[in-house]
Protein backbone atom coordinates (compact mmCIF):
# COMPACT_ATOMS: atom_id res chain seq x y z
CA UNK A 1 244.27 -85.92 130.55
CA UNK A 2 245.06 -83.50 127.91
CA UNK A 3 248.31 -84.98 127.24
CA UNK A 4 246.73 -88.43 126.87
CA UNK A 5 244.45 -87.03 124.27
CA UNK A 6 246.83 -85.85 122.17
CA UNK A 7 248.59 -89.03 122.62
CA UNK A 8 245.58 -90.77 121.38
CA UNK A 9 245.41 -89.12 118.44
CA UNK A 10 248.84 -89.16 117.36
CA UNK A 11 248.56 -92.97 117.76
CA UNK A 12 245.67 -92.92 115.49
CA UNK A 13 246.70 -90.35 112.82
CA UNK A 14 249.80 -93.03 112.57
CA UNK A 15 247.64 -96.17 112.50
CA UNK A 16 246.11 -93.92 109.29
CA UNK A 17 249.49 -92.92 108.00
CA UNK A 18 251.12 -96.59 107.88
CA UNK A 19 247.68 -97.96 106.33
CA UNK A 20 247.95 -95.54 103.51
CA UNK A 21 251.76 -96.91 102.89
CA UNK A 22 250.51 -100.54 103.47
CA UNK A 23 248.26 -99.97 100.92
CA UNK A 24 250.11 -98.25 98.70
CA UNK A 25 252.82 -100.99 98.15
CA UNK A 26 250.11 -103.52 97.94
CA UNK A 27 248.71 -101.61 94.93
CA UNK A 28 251.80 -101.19 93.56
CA UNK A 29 252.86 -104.92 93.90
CA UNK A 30 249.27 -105.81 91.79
CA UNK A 31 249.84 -103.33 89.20
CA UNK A 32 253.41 -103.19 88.00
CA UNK A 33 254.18 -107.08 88.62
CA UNK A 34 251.15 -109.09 88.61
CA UNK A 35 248.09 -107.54 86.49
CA UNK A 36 250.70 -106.93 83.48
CA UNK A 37 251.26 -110.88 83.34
CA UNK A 38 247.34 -111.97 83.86
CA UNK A 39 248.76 -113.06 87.50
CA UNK A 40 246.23 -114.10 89.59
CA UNK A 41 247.13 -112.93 93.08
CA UNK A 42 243.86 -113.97 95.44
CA UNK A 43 242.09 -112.25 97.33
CA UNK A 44 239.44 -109.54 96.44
CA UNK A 45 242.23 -108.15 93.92
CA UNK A 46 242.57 -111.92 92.68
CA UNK A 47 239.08 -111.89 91.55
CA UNK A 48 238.99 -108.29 90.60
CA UNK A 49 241.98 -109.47 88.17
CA UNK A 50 239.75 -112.22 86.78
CA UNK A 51 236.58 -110.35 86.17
CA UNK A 52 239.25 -107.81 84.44
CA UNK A 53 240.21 -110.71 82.16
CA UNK A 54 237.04 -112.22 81.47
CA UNK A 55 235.55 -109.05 80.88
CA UNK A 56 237.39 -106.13 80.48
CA UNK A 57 235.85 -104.44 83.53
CA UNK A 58 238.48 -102.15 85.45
CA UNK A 59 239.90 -104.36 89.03
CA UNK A 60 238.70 -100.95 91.12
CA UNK A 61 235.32 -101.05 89.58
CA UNK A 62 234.97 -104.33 91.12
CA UNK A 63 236.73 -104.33 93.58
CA UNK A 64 235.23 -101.65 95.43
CA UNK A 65 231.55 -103.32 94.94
CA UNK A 66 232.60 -106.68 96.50
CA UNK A 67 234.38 -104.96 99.51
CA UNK A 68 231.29 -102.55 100.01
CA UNK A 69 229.12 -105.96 100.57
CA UNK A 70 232.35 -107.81 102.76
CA UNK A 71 231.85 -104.74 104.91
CA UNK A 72 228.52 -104.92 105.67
CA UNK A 73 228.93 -108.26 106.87
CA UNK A 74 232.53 -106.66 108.83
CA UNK A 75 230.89 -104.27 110.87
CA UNK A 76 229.02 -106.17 113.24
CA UNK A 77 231.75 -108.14 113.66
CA UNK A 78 234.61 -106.33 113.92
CA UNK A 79 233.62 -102.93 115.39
CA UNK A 80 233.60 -99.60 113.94
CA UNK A 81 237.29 -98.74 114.38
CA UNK A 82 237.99 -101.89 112.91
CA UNK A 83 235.42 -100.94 110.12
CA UNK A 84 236.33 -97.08 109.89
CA UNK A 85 239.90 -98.03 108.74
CA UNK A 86 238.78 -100.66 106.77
CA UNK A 87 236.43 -98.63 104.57
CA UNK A 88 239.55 -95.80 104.10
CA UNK A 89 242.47 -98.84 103.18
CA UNK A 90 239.23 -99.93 100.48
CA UNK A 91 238.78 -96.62 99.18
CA UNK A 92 242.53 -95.73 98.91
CA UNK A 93 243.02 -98.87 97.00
CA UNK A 94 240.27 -98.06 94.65
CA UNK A 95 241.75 -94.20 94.55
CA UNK A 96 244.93 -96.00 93.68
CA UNK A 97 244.70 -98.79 91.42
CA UNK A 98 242.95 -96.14 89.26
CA UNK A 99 245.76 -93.89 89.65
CA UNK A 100 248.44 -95.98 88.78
CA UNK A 101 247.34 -98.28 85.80
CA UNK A 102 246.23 -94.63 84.56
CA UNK A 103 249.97 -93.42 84.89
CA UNK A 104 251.50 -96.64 83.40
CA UNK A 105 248.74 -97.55 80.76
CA UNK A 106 250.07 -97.39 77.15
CA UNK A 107 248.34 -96.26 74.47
CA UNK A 108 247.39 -99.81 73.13
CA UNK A 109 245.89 -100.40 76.30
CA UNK A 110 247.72 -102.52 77.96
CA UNK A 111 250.23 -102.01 81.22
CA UNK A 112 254.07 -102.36 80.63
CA UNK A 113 256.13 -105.21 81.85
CA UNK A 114 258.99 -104.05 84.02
CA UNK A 115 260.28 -107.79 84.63
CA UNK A 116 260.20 -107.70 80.74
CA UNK A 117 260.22 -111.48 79.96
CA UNK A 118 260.90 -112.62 83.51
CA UNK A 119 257.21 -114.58 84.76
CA UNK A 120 258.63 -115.50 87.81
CA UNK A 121 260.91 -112.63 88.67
CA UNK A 122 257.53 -110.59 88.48
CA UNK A 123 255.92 -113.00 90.37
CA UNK A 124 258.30 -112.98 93.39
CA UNK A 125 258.61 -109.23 92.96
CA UNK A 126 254.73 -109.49 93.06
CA UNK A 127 254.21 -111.32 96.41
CA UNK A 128 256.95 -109.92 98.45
CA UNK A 129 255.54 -106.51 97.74
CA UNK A 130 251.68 -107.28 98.26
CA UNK A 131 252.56 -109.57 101.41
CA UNK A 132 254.82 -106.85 102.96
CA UNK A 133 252.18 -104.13 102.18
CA UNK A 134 249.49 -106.27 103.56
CA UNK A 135 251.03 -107.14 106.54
CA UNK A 136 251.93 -103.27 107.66
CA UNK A 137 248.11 -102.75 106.98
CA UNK A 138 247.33 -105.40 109.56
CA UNK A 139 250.12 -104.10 112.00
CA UNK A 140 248.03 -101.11 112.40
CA UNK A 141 244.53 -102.70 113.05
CA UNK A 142 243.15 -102.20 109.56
CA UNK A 143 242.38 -104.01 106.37
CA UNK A 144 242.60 -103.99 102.84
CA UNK A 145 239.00 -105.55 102.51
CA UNK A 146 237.72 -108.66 100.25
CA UNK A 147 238.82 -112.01 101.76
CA UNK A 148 241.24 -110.04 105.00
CA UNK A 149 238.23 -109.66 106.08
CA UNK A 150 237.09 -112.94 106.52
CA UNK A 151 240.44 -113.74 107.40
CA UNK A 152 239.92 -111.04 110.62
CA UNK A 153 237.16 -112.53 111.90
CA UNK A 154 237.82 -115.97 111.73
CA UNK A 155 241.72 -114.96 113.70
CA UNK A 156 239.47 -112.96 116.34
CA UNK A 157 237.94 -116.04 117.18
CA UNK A 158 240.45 -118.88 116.42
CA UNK A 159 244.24 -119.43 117.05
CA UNK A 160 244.97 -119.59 113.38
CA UNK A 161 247.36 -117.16 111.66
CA UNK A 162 246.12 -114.78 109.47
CA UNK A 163 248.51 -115.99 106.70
CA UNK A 164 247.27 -119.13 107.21
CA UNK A 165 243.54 -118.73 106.58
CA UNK A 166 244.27 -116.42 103.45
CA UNK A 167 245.75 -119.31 102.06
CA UNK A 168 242.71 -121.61 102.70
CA UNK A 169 240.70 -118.58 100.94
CA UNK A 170 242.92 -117.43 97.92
CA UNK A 171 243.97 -121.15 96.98
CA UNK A 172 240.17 -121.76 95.92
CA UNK A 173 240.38 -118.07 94.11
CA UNK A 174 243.43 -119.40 92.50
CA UNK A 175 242.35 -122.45 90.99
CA UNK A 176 239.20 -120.94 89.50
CA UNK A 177 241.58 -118.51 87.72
CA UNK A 178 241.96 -122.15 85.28
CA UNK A 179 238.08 -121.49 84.16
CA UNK A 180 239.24 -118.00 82.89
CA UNK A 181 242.46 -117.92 81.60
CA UNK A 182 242.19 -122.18 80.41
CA UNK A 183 246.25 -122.05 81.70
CA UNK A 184 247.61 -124.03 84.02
CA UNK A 185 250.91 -122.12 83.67
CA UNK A 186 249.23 -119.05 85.44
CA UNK A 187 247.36 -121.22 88.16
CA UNK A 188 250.68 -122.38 89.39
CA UNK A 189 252.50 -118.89 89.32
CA UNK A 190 249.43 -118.06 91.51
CA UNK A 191 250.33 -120.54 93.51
CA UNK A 192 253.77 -119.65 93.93
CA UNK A 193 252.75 -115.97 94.63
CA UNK A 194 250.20 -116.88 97.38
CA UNK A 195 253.01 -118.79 99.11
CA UNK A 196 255.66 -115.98 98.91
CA UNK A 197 252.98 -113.17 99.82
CA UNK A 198 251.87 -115.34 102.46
CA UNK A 199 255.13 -115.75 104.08
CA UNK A 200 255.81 -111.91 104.03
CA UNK A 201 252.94 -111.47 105.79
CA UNK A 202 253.38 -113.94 108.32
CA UNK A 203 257.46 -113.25 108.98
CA UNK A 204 256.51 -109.39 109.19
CA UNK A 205 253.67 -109.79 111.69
CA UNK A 206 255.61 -112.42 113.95
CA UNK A 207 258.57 -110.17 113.74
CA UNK A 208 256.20 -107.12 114.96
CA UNK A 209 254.48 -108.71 117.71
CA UNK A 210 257.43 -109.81 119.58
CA UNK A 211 256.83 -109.30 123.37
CA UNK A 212 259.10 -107.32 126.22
CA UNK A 213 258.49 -107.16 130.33
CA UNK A 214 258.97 -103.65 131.44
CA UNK A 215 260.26 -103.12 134.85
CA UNK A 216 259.48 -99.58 136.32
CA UNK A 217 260.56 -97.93 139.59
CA UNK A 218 258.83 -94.54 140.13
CA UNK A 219 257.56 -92.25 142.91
CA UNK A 220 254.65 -91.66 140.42
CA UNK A 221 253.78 -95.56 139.76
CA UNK A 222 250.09 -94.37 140.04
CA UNK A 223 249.86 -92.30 137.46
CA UNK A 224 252.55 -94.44 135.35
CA UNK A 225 250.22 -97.10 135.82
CA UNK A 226 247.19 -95.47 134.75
CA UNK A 227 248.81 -93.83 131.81
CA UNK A 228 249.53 -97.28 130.54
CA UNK A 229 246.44 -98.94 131.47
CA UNK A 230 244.42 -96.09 129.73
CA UNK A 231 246.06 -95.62 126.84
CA UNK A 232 248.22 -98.80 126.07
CA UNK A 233 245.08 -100.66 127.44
CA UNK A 234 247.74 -103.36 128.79
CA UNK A 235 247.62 -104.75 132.28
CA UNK A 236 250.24 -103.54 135.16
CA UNK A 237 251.17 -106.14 137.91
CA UNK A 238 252.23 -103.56 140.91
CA UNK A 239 255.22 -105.53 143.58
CA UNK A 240 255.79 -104.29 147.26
CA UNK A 241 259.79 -104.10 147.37
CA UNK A 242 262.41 -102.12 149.12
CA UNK A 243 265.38 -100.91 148.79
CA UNK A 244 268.14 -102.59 150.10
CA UNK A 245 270.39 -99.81 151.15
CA UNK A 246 267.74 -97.08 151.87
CA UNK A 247 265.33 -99.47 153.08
CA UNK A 248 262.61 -97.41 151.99
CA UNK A 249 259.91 -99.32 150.30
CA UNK A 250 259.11 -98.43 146.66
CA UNK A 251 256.71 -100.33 144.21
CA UNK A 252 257.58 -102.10 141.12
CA UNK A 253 255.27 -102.34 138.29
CA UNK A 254 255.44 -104.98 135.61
CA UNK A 255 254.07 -104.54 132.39
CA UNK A 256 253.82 -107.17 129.25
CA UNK A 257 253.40 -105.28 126.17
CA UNK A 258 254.07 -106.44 122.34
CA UNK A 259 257.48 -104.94 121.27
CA UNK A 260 255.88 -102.20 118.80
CA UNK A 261 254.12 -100.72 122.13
CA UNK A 262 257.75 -100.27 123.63
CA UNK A 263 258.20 -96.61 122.44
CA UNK A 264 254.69 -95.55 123.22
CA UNK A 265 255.16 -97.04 126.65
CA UNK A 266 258.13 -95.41 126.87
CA UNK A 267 256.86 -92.09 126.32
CA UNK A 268 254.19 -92.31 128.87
CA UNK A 269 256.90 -92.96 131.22
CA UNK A 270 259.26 -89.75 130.13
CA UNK A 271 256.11 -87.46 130.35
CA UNK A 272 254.82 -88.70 133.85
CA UNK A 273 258.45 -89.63 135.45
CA UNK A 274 261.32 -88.63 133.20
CA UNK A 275 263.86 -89.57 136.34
CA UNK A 276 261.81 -92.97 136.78
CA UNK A 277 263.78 -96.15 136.90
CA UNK A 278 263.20 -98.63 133.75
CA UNK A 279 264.24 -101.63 132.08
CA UNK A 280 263.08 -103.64 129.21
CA UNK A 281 263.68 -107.04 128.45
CA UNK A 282 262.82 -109.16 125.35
CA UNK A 283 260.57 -112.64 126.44
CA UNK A 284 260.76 -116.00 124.28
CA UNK A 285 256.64 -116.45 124.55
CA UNK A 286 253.63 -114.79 126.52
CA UNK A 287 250.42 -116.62 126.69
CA UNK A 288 247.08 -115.43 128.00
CA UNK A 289 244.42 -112.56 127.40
CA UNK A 290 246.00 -110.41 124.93
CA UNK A 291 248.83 -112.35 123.90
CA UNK A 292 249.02 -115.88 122.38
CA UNK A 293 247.19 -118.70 123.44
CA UNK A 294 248.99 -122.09 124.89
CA UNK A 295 249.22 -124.22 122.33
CA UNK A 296 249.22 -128.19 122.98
C-alpha cells in the first residue's frame, strides 16, 4: 500500500508541476503578444485586459478578484481537488502576470512589441501559445479560473467540448471589447485569436485523450487488478482462458484506459509483475462511463 502512496503523490506533485507550465505559457502568450497590442483575448484575462484599458487598473488586480468570486460558485460544483488546483493555477497567474509585465515594462510605461509591427503575427503567436498553455492546464484536471470555469461545469454535465463552450463565452467578451476600445479592427483580431486558441486547445486535448486496450497475463492478476482499479480508478474486465500448449488456465484482464494513463498503468504492472505478459493496442473510439458518450 506504501508503494501506491507514493505513487499517488507523484501523480499529483506532476498534475501540480504541468499546471504551473500550463500556466506559465498562457501568461506568457497574454503578455508579450496580446496585452502589448490592446488584444482582447477572452476569458477572465479578456476582461482583465479591458478593465486595464478602460482604466488603467493592472489585469492581475482584476483578475484575481473575479476568479476569487468564479470559485466560490466552483467549489460546490466541481469538488475540492478540482478547486484546490484551481485556486493555485489563479494565484500563479496573478504571481505571474505581475512578474512578467514587471520584467518587460519600459520606462514610459508601456510593454514592448516583439512582433514589432506585425498585428496578426502577434495575434497567432498569441493564441497558439494561450490555447496550448490552457489546454496542458486542463490535461491535468485543473484550471486557469474566470470563464474555464464555467466552461468545466457545463462539460461535466454535457457532451460539449470544452473549446467549444469557451467560444460561446469569450465571443460575447470579445464583442464588448468594441464599447472600450470604439475599434472594430481589434474586435476582429479577437476574433481570430479565439479561433486559433480555441483550436490548440481542442487538437491538444483530443490528441491526449486518445484511448488503448491493455491485455495482461499475470500469475498476480489480483493484485494487478487492484493496483489499477485503486489508483488508475479504471475498470478491469477479468477472462477465463488457457493456454493452448500447457493447458493450464490463466486469466486475462482487459483494461480501457486514455493513452496518457498508459505509462502509469504500465508501472503498476512492472512493480507488481515485472515478468507479466502485456500488450497495448491503440482503439478508434470508446464510449461509456468514463469515456465518450455515443453520439447520434
Amino acid at each position: 500500500m506504501s508503494s501506491m502512496i507514493r505513487i499517488h503523490i507523484w501523480d499529483e506533485v506532476k498534475d501540480y508541476f504541468f499546471i504551473s507550465i500550463g500556466c506559465l505559457m498562457y501568461c506568457v502568450g497574454f503578455c508579450l503578444f496580446l496585452l502589448p497590442y490592446q488584444f482582447i483575448p477572452g476569458g477572465c484575462t479578456g476582461i482583465s485586459a479591458l478593465i486595464y484599458y478602460g482604466t488603467g487598473i493592472p489585469t492581475q488586480y482584476s483578475y484575481f478578484v473575479i476568479n476569487a468570486m468564479l470559485l466560490l460558485i466552483g467549489l460546490k460544483v466541481l469538488g475540492f481537488k478540482y478547486f484546490a488546483k484551481t485556486i493555485y493555477a489563479v494565484v500563479l497567474i496573478t504571481i505571474l502576470l505581475q512578474i512578467i509585465q514587471g520584467i518587460l515594462m519600459q520606462p514610459d510605461g508601456t510593454l514592448p512589441r516583439l512582433a514589432n509591427d506585425e498585428e496578426f503575427m502577434a495575434a497567432v503567436l498569441g493564441g497558439t501559445i494561450e490555447g496550448t498553455g490552457l489546454a496542458i492546464v486542463f490535461l491535468n484536471n485543473g484550471s486557469t479560473g474566470g470563464t474555464d470555469i464555467i466552461a468545466s461545469i457545463v462539460n461535466k454535465y454535457k457532451n460539449l467540448s470544452m473549446g467549444r463552450i469557451l467560444m460561446w463565452l469569450d465571443f460575447a467578451i470579445v464583442t464588448s471589447g468594441f464599447l472600450v476600445l470604439q475599434d472594430w479592427h481589434k474586435v476582429v483580431i479577437g476574433y481570430c485569436i479565439l479561433l486559433i486558441s480555441m483550436f490548440m486547445l481542442d487538437y491538444t486535448m483530443t490528441s491526449a485523450t486518445q484511448s488503448v486496450q491493455f491485455t495482461i497475463i499475470s500469475d498476480k492478476h489480483e493484485e494487478i487488478a487492484e493496483a489499477i482499479n485503486t489508483v488508475v480508478r479504471r475498470g478491469v474486465t477479468e477472462l477465463y482462458g488457457e493456454g493452448w500448449y500447457s493447458k493450464h488456465e490463466r486469466r486475462v484482464l482487459i483494461v480501457m484506459a486514455r493513452r496518457r494513463e498508459s505509462q502509469q498503468i504500465f508501472r503498476l504492472i512492472k512493480h507488481t509483475d515485472n515478468k507479466a505478459f502485456v500488450t497495448m493496442t491503440k482503439v478508434v473510439g470508446v464510449y461509456g462511463e468514463g469515456f465518450d458518450h455515443i453520439k447520434t
